[in-house]
Structure formats: C-alpha cells, structure tokens
PDB file of N, CA and C in Angstrom:
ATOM      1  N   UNK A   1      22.362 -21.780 -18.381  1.00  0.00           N
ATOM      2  CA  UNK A   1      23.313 -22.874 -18.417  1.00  0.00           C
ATOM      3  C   UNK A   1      22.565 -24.195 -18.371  1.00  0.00           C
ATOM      4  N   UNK A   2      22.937 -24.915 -18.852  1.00  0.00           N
ATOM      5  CA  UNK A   2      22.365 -26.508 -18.972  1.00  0.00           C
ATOM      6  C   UNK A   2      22.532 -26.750 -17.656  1.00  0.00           C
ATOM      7  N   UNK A   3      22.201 -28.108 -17.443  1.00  0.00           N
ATOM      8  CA  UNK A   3      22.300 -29.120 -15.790  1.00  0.00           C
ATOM      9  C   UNK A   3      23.505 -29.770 -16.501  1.00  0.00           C
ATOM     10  N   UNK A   4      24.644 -30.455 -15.784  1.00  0.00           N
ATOM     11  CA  UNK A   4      25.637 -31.156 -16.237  1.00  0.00           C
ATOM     12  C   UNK A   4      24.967 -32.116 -15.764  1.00  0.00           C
ATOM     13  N   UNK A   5      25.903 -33.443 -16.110  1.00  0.00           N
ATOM     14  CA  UNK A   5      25.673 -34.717 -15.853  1.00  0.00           C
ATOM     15  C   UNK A   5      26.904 -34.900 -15.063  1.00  0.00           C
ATOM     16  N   UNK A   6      27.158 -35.614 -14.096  1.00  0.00           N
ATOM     17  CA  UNK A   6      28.356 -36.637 -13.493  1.00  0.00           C
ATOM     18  C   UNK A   6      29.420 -36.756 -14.567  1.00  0.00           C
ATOM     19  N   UNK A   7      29.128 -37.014 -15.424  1.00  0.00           N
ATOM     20  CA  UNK A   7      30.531 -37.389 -16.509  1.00  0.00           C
ATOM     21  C   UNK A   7      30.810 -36.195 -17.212  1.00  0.00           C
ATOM     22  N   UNK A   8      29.929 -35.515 -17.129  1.00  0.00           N
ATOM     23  CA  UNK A   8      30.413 -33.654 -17.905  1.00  0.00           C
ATOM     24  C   UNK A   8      30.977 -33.340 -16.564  1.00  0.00           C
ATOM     25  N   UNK A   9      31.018 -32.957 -15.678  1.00  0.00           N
ATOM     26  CA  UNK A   9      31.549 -32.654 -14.688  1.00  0.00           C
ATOM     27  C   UNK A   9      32.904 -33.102 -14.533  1.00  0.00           C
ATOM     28  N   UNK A  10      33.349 -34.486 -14.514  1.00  0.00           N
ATOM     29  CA  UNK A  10      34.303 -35.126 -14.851  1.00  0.00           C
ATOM     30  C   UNK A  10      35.055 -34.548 -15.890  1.00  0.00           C
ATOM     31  N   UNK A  11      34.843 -34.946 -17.279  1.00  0.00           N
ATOM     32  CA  UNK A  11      35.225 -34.231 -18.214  1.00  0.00           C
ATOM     33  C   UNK A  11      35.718 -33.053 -18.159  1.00  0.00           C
ATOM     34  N   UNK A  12      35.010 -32.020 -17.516  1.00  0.00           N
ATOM     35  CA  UNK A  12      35.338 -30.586 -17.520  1.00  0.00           C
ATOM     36  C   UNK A  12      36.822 -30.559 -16.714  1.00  0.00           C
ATOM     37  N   UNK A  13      36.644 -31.153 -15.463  1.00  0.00           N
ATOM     38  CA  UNK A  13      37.668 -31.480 -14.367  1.00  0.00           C
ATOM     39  C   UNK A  13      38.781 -32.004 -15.295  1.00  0.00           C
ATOM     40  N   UNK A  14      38.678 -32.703 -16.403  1.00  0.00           N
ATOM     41  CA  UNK A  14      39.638 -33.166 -17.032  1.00  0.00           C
ATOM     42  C   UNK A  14      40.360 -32.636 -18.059  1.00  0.00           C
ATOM     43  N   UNK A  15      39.888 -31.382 -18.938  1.00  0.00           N
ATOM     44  CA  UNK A  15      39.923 -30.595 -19.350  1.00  0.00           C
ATOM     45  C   UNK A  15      40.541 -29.170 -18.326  1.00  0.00           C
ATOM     46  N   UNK A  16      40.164 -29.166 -17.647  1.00  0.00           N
ATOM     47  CA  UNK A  16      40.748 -27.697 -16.806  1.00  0.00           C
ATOM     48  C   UNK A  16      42.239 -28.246 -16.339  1.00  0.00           C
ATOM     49  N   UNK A  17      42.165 -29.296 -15.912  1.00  0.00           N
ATOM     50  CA  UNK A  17      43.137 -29.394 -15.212  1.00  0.00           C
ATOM     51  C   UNK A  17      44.554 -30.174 -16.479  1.00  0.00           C
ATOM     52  N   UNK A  18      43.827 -30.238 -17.736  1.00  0.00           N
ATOM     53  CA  UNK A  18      44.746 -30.129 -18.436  1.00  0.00           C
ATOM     54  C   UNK A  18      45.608 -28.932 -19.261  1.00  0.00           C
ATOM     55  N   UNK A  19      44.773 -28.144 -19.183  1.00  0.00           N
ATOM     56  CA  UNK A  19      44.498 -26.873 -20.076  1.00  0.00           C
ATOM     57  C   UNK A  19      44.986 -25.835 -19.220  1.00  0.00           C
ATOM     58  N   UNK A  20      45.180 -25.906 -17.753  1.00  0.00           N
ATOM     59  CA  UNK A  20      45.815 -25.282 -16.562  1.00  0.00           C
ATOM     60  C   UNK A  20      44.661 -24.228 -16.570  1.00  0.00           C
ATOM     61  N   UNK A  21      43.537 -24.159 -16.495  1.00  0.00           N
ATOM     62  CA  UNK A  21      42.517 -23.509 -15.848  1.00  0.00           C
ATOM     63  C   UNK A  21      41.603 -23.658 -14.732  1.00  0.00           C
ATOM     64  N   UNK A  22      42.938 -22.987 -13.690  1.00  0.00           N
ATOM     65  CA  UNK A  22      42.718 -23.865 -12.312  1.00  0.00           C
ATOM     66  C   UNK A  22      41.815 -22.298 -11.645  1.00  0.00           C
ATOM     67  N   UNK A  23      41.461 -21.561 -12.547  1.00  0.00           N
ATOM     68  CA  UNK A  23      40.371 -20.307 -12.040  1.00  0.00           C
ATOM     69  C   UNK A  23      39.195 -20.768 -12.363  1.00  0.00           C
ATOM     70  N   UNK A  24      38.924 -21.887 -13.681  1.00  0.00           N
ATOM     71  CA  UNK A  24      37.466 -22.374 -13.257  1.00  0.00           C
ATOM     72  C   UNK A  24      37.109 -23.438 -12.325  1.00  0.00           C
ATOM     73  N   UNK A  25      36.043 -23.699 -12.519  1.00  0.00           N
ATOM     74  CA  UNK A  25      35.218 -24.426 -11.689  1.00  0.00           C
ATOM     75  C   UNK A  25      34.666 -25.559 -12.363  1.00  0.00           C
ATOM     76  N   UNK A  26      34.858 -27.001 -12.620  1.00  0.00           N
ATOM     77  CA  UNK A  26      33.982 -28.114 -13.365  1.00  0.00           C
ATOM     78  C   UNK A  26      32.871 -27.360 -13.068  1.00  0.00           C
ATOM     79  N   UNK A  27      32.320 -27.839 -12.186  1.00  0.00           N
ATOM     80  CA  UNK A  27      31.443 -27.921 -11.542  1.00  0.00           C
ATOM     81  C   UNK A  27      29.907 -26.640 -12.256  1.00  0.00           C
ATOM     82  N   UNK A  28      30.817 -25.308 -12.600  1.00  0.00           N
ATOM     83  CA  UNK A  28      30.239 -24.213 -13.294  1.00  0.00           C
ATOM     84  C   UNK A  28      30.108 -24.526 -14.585  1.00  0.00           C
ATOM     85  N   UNK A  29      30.863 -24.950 -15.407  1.00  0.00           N
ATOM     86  CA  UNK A  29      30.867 -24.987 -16.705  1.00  0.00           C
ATOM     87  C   UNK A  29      29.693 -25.558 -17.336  1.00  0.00           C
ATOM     88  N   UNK A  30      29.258 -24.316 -18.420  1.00  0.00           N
ATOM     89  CA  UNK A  30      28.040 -25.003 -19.095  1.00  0.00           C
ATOM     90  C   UNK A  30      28.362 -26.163 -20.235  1.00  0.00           C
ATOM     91  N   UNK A  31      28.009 -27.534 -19.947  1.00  0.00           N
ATOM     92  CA  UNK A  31      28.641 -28.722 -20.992  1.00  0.00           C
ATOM     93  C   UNK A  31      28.003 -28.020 -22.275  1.00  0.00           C
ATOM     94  N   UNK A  32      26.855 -27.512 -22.836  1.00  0.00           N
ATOM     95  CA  UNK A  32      26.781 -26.764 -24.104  1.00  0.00           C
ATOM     96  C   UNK A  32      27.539 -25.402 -24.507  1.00  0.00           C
ATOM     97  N   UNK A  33      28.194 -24.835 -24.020  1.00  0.00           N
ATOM     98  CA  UNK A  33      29.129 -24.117 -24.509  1.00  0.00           C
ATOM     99  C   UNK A  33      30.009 -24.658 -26.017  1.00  0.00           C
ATOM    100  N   UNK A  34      30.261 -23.630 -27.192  1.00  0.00           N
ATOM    101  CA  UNK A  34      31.203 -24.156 -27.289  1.00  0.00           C
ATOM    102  C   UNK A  34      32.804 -24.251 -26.961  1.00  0.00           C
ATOM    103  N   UNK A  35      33.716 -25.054 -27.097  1.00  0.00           N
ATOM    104  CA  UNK A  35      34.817 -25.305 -26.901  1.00  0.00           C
ATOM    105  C   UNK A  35      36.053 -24.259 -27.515  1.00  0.00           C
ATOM    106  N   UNK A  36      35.412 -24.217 -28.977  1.00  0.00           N
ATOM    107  CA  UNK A  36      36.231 -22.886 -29.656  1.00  0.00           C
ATOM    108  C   UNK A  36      35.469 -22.040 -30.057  1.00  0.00           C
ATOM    109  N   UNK A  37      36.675 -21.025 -30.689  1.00  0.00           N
ATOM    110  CA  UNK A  37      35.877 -19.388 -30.654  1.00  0.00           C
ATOM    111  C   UNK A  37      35.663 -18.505 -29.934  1.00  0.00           C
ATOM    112  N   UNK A  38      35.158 -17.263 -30.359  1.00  0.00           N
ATOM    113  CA  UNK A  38      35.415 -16.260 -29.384  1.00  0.00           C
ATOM    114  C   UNK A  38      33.786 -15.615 -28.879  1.00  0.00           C
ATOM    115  N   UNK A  39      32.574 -16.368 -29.569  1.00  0.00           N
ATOM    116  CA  UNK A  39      31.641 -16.073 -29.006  1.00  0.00           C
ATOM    117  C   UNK A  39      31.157 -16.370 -27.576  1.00  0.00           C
ATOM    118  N   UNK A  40      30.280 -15.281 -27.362  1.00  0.00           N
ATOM    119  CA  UNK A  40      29.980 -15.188 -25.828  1.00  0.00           C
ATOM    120  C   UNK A  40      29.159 -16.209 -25.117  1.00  0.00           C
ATOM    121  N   UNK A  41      30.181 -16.775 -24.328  1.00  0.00           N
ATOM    122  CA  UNK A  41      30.231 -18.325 -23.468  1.00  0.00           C
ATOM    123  C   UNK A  41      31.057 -19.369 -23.651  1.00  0.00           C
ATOM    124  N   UNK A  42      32.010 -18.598 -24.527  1.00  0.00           N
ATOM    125  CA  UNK A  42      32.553 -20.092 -25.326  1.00  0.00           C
ATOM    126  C   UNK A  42      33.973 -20.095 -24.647  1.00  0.00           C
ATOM    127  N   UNK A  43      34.335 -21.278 -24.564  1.00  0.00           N
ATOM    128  CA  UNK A  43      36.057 -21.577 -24.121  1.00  0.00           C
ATOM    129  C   UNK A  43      37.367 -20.884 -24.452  1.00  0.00           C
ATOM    130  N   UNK A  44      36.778 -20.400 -25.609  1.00  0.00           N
ATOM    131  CA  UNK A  44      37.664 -19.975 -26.509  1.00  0.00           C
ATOM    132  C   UNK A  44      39.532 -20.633 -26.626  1.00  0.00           C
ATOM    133  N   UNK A  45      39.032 -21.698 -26.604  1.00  0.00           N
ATOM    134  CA  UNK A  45      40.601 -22.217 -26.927  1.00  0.00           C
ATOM    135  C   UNK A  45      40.292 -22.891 -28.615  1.00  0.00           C
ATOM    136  N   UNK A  46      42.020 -23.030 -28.673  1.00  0.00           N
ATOM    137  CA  UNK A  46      42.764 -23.166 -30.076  1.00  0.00           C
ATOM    138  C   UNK A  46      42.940 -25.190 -30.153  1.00  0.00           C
ATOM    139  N   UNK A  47      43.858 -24.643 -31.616  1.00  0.00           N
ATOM    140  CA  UNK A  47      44.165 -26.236 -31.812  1.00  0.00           C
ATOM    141  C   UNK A  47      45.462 -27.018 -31.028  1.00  0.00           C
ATOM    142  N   UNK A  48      46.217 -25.922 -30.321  1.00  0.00           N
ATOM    143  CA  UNK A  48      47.341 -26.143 -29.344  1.00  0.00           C
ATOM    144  C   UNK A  48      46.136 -27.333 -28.011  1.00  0.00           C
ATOM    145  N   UNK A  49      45.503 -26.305 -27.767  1.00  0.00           N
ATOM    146  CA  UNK A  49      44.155 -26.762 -26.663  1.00  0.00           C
ATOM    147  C   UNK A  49      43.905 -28.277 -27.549  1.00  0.00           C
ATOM    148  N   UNK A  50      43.316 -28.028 -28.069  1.00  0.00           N
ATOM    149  CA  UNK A  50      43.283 -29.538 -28.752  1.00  0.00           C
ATOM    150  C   UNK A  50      43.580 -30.506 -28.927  1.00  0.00           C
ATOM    151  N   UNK A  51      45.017 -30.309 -29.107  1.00  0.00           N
ATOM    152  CA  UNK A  51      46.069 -31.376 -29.032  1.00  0.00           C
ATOM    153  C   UNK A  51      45.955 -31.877 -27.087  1.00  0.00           C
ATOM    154  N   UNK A  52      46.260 -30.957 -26.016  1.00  0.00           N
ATOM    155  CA  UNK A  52      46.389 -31.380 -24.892  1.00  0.00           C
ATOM    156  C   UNK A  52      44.864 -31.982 -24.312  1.00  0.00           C
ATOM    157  N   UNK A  53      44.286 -31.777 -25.200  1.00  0.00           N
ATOM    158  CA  UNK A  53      42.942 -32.404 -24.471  1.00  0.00           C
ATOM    159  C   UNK A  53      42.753 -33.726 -25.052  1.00  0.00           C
ATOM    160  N   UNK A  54      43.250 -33.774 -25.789  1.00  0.00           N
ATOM    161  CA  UNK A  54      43.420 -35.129 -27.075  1.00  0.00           C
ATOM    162  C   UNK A  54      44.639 -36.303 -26.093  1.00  0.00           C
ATOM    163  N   UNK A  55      45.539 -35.639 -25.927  1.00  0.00           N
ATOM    164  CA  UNK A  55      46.288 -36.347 -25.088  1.00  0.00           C
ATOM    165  C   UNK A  55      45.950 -36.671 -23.499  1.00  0.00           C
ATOM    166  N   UNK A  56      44.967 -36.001 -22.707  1.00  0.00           N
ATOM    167  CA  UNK A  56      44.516 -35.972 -21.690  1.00  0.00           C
ATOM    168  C   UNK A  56      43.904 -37.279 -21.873  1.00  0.00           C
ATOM    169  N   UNK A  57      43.126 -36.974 -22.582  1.00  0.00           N
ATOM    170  CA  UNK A  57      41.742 -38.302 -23.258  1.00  0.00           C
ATOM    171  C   UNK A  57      42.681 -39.646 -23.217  1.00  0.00           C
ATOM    172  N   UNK A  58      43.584 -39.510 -23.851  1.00  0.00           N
ATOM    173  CA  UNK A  58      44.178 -40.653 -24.636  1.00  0.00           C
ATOM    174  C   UNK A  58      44.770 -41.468 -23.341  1.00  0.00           C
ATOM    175  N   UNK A  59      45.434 -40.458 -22.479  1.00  0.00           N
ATOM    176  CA  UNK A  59      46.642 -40.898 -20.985  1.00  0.00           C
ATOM    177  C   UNK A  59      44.821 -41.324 -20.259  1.00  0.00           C
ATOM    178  N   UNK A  60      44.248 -40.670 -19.853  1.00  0.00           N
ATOM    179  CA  UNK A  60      42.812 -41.280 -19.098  1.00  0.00           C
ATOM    180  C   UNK A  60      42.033 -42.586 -19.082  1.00  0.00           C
ATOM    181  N   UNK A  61      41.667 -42.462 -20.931  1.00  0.00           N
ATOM    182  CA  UNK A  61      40.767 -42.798 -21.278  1.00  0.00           C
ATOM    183  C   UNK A  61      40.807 -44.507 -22.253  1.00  0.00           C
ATOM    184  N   UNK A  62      42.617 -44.556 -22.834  1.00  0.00           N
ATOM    185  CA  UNK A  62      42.961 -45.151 -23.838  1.00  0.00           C
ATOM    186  C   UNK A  62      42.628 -45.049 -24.946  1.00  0.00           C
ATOM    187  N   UNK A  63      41.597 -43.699 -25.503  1.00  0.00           N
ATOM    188  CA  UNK A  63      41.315 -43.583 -26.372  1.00  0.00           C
ATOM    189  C   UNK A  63      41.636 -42.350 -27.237  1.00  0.00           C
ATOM    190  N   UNK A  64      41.988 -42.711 -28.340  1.00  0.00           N
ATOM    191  CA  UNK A  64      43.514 -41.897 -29.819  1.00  0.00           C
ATOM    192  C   UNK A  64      42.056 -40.758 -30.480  1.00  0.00           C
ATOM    193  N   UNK A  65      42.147 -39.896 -30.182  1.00  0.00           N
ATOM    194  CA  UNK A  65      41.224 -38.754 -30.863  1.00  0.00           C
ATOM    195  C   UNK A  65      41.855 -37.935 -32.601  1.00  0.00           C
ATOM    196  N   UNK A  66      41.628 -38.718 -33.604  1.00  0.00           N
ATOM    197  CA  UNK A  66      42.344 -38.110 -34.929  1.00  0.00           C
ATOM    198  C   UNK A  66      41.930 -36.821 -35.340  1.00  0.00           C
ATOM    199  N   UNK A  67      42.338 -36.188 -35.761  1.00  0.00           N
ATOM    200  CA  UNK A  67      42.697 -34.937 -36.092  1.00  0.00           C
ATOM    201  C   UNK A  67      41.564 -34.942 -37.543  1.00  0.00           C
ATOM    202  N   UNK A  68      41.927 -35.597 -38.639  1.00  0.00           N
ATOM    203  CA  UNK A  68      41.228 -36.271 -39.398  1.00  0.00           C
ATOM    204  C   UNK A  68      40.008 -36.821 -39.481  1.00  0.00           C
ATOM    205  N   UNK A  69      39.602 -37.403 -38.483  1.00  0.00           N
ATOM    206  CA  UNK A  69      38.017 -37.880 -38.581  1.00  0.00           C
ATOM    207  C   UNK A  69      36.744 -36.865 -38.105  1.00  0.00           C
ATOM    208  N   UNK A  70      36.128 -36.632 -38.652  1.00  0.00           N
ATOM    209  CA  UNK A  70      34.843 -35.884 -38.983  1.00  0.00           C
ATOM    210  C   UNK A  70      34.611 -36.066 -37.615  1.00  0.00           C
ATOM    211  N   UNK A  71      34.043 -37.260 -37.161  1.00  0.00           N
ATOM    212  CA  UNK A  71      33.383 -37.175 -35.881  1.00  0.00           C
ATOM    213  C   UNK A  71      33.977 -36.648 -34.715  1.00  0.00           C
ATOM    214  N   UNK A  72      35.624 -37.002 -34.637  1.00  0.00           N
ATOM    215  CA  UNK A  72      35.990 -35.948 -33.407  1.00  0.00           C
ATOM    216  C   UNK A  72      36.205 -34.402 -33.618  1.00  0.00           C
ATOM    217  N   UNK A  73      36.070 -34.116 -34.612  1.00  0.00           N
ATOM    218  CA  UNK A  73      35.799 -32.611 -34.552  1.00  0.00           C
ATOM    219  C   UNK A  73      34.466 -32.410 -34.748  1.00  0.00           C
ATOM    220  N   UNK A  74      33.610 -33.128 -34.625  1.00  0.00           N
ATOM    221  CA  UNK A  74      32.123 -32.859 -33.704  1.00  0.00           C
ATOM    222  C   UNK A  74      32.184 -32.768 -32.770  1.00  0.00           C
ATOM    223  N   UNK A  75      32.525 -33.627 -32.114  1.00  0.00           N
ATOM    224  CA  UNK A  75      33.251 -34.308 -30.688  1.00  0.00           C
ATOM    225  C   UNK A  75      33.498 -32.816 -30.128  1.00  0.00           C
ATOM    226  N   UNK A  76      34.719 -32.419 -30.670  1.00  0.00           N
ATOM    227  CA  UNK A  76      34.763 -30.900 -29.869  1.00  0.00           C
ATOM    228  C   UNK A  76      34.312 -29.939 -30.118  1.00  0.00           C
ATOM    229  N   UNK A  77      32.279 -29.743 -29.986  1.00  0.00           N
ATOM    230  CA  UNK A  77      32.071 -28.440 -30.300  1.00  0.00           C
ATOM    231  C   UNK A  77      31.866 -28.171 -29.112  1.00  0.00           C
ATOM    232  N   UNK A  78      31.804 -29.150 -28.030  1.00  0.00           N
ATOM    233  CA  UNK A  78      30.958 -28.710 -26.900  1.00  0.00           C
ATOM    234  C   UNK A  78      31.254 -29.901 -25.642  1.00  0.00           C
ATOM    235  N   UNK A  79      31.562 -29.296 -24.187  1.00  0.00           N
ATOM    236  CA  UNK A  79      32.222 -30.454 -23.445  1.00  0.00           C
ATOM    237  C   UNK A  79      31.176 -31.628 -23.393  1.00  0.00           C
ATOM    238  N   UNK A  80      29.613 -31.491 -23.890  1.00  0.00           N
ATOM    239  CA  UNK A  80      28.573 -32.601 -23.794  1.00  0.00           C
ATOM    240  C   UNK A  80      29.289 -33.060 -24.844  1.00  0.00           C
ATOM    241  N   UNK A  81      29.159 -32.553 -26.216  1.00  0.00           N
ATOM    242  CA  UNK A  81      29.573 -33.220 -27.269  1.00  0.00           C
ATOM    243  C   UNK A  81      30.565 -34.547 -27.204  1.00  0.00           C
ATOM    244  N   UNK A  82      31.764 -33.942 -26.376  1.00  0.00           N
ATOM    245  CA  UNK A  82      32.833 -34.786 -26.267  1.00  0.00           C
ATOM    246  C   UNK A  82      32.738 -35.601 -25.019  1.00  0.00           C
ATOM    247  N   UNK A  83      31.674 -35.569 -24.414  1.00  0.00           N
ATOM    248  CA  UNK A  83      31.852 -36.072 -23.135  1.00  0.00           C
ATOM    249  C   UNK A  83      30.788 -37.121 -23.745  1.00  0.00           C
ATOM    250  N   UNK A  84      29.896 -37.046 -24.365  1.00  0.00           N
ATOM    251  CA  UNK A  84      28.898 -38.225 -25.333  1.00  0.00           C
ATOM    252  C   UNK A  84      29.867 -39.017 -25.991  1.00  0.00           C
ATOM    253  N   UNK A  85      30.833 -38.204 -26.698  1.00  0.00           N
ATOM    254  CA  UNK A  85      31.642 -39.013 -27.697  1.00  0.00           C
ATOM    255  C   UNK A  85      32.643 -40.108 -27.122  1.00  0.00           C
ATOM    256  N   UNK A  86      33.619 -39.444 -26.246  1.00  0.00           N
ATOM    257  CA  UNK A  86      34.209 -40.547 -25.487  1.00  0.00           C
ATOM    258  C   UNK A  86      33.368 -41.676 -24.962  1.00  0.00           C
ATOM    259  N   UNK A  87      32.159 -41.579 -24.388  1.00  0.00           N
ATOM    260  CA  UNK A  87      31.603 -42.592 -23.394  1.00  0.00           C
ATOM    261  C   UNK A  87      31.106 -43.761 -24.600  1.00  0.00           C
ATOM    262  N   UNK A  88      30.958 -43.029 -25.498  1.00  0.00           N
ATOM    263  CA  UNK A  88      30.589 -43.956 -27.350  1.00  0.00           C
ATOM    264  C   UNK A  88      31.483 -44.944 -27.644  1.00  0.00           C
ATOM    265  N   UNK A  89      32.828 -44.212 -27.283  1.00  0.00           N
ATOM    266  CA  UNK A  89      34.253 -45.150 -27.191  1.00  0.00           C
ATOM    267  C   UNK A  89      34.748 -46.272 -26.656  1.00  0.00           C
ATOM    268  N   UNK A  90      34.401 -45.869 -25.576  1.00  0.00           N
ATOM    269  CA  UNK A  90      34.936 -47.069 -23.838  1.00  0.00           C
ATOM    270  C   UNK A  90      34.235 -47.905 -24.192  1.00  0.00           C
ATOM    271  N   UNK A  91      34.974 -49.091 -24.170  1.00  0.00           N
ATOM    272  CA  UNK A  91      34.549 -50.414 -23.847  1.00  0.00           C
ATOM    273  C   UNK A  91      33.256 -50.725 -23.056  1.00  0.00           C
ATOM    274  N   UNK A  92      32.631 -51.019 -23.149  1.00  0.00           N
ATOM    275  CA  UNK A  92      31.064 -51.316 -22.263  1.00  0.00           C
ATOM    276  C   UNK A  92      31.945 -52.598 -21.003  1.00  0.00           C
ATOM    277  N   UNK A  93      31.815 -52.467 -20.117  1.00  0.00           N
ATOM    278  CA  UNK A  93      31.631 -53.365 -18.819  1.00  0.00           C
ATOM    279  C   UNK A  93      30.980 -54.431 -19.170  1.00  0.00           C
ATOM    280  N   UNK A  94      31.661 -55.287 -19.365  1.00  0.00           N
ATOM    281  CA  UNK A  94      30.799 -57.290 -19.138  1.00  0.00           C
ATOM    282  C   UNK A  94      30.568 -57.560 -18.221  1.00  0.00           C
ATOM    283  N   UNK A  95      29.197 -58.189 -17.917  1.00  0.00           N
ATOM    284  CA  UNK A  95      28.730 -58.630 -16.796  1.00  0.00           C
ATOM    285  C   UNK A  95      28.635 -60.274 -16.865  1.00  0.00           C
TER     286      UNK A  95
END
C-alpha cells in the first residue's frame, strides 16, 4: 500500500462516508488503488458511485466535476488521482 497524505485521508473520509462505506477505514485505504473495476484492490464502484462522489465534491469543495471532460475521468482512476485533481481546483489562499 502507498503512505497516504493528510488530504488522501480526507478524501477517502469523504468518499466513504458518501458512498455509505462505513466498514472501511480512511485511514486504510490505499490512495493508488483504482476507484473502478473489479481488479484485485480496487473499489470497485460504478457510475451511480460517481455521480455521489461528484456531488460530495461539489456540496464540500464548490467544485462541478463534468462527466465530459477528459481530465475528471483521470481524476477518478485513483483516490490520489482525485485527491491531486481537486486540490488543482481550489482557489489558492491569498496572503
């Protein structure tokens, strides 16, 4: 398993608890896994999953994940993937 980062951890937490997978653990989840499919390690969720993680993001984060654009279905191969991709998104903090 990879080392998570603070914001994969997050992420994951944000994802489980949208997805009602209150038997995992953030904390366990390998952020390189992928997200879909049925190979061994993988999340194996659908495009139903998709949609609620899309809306999770969106109610969290303020940010609209299209269905359509190339990059967010990069975005979800993998909770690093998407957890890189959102942070790409957010507004940077002015100092």
């Amino acid at each position: 398993m990879s080392t998570q980062t603070a914001a994969e951890r997050d992420m994951a937490a944000l994802l489980i608890e949208a997805l009602h997978l209150e038997d995992r653990d953030p904390a366990t989840v390998d952020p390189a896994a992928p997200l879909f499919g049925e190979g061994a390690g993988s999340w194996g969720l659908d495009s139903i999953d998709a949609l609620e993680i899309a809306l999770a993001i969106q109610q969290k984060y303020g940010i609209e994940l299209k269905a359509d654009n190339e990059a967010t279905k990069r975005a979800f191969a993998s909770l690093r993937a998407l957890t890189d991709y959102i942070a790409a998104q957010r507004p940077q903090a002015v100092h």
